[in-house]
Protein backbone atom coordinates (compact mmCIF):
# COMPACT_ATOMS: atom_id res chain seq x y z
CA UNK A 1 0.00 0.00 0.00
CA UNK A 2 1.00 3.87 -0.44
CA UNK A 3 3.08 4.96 2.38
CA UNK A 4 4.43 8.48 2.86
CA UNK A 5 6.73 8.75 6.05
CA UNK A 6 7.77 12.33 7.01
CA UNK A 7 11.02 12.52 9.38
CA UNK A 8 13.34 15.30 10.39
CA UNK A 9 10.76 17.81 12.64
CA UNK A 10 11.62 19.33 15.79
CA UNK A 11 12.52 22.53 17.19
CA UNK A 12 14.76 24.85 16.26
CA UNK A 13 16.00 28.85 17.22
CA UNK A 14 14.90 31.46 14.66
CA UNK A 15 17.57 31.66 12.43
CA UNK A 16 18.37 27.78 12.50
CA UNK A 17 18.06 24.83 9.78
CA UNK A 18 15.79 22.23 9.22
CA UNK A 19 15.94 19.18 6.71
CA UNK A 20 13.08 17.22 6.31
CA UNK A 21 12.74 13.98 4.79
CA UNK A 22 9.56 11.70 3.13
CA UNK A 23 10.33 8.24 2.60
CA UNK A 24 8.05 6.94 -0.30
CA UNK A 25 6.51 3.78 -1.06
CA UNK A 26 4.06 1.78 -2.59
CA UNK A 27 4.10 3.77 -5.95
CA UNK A 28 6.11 4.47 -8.83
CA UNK A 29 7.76 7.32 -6.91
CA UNK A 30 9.56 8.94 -10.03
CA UNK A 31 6.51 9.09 -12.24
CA UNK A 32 4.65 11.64 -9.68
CA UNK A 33 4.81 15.27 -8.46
CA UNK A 34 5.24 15.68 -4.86
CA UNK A 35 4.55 18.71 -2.50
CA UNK A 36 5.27 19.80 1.13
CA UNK A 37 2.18 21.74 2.82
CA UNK A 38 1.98 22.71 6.20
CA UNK A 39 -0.55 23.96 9.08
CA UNK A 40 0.21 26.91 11.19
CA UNK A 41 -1.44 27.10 14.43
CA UNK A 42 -5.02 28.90 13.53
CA UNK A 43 -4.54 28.73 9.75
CA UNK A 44 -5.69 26.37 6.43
CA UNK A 45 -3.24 23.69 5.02
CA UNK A 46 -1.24 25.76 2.96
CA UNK A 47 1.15 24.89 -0.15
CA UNK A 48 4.94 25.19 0.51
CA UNK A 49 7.29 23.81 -2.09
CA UNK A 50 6.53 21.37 -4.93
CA UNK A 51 9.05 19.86 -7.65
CA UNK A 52 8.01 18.04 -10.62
CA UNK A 53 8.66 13.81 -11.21
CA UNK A 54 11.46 14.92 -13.06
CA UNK A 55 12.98 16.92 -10.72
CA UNK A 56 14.29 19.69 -12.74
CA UNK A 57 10.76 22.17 -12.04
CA UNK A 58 10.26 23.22 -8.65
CA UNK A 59 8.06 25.35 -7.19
CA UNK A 60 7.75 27.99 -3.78
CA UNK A 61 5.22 29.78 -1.24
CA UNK A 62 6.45 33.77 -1.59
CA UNK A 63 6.81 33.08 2.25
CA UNK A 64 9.62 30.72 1.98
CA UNK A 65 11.32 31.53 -1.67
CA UNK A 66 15.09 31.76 -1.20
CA UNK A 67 15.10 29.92 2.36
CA UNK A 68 13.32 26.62 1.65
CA UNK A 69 14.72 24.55 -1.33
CA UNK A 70 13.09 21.21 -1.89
CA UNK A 71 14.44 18.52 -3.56
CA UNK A 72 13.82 14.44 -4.53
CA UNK A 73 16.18 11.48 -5.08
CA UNK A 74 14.12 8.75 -7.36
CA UNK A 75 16.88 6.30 -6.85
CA UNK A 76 15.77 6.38 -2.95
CA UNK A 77 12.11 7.09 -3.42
CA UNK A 78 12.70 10.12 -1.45
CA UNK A 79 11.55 14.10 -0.84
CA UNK A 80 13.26 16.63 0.66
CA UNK A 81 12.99 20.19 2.48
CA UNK A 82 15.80 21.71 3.26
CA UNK A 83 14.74 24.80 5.49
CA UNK A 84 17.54 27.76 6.36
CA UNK A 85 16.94 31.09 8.20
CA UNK A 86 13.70 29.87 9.88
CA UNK A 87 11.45 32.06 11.14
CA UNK A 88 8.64 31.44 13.81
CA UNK A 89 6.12 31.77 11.25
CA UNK A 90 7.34 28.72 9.55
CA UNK A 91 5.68 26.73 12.89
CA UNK A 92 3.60 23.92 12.05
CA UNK A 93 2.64 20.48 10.93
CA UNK A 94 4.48 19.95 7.66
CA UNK A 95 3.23 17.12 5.11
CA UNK A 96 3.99 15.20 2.26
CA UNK A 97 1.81 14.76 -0.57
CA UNK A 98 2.28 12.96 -3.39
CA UNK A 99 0.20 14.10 -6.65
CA UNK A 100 -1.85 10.26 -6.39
CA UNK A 101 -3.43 11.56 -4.13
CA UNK A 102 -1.98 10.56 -0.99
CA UNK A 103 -0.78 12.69 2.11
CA UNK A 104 1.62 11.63 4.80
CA UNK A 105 1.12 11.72 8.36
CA UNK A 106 3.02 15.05 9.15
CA UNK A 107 6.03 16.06 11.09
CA UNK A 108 5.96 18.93 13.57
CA UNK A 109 8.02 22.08 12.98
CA UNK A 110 8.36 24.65 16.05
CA UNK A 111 10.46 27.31 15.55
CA UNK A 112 10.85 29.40 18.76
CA UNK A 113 13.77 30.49 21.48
């Protein structure tokens, strides 16, 4: 079955890095888009980052263009979010998706001193 394993959350100072991780499986992983959304506290599911099957097309929130940069490695059925110069406004559940549709479970993001 589709499986969509997010890794990599936890807290961090303003400033700071995070790199998250989702571990795919169950699906031809290179044939399909894949996103990062997240939930802030008191706010709707909101679109992040998103890169084509290819690779080579990515796309970013105007919050987090020039600090987030997500990437995927087809060879290891993997996504990635590499998040620099946090802010606390980045806090929240972030979440795979793959373009099936399928979401993963989330990993929490608090970014606070």
């Amino acid at each position: 079955q589709v499986q969509l394993v997010e890794s990599g959350g936890g807290l961090v100072q303003p400033g700071g890095s995070l790199r998250l991780s989702c571990a795919a499986s169950g699906f031809t992983f290179s044939s399909y888009a894949m996103s990062w959304y997240r939930r802030s506290p008191g706010k709707e599911r909101e679109p992040v980052a998103s890169i084509r099957s290819s690779g080579r097309t990515t796309s970013y929130a105007d919050s987090v263009k020039g600090r987030f940069t997500i990437s995927r490695d087809n060879a290891k059925n993997t996504v990635y979010l590499q998040m620099n110069s946090l802010k606390p406004e980045d806090t929240g559940v972030y979440y795979c998706y793959a373009d099936i549709p399928y979401w993963g479970q989330g990993t929490q993001v608090t970014v606070s001193s």
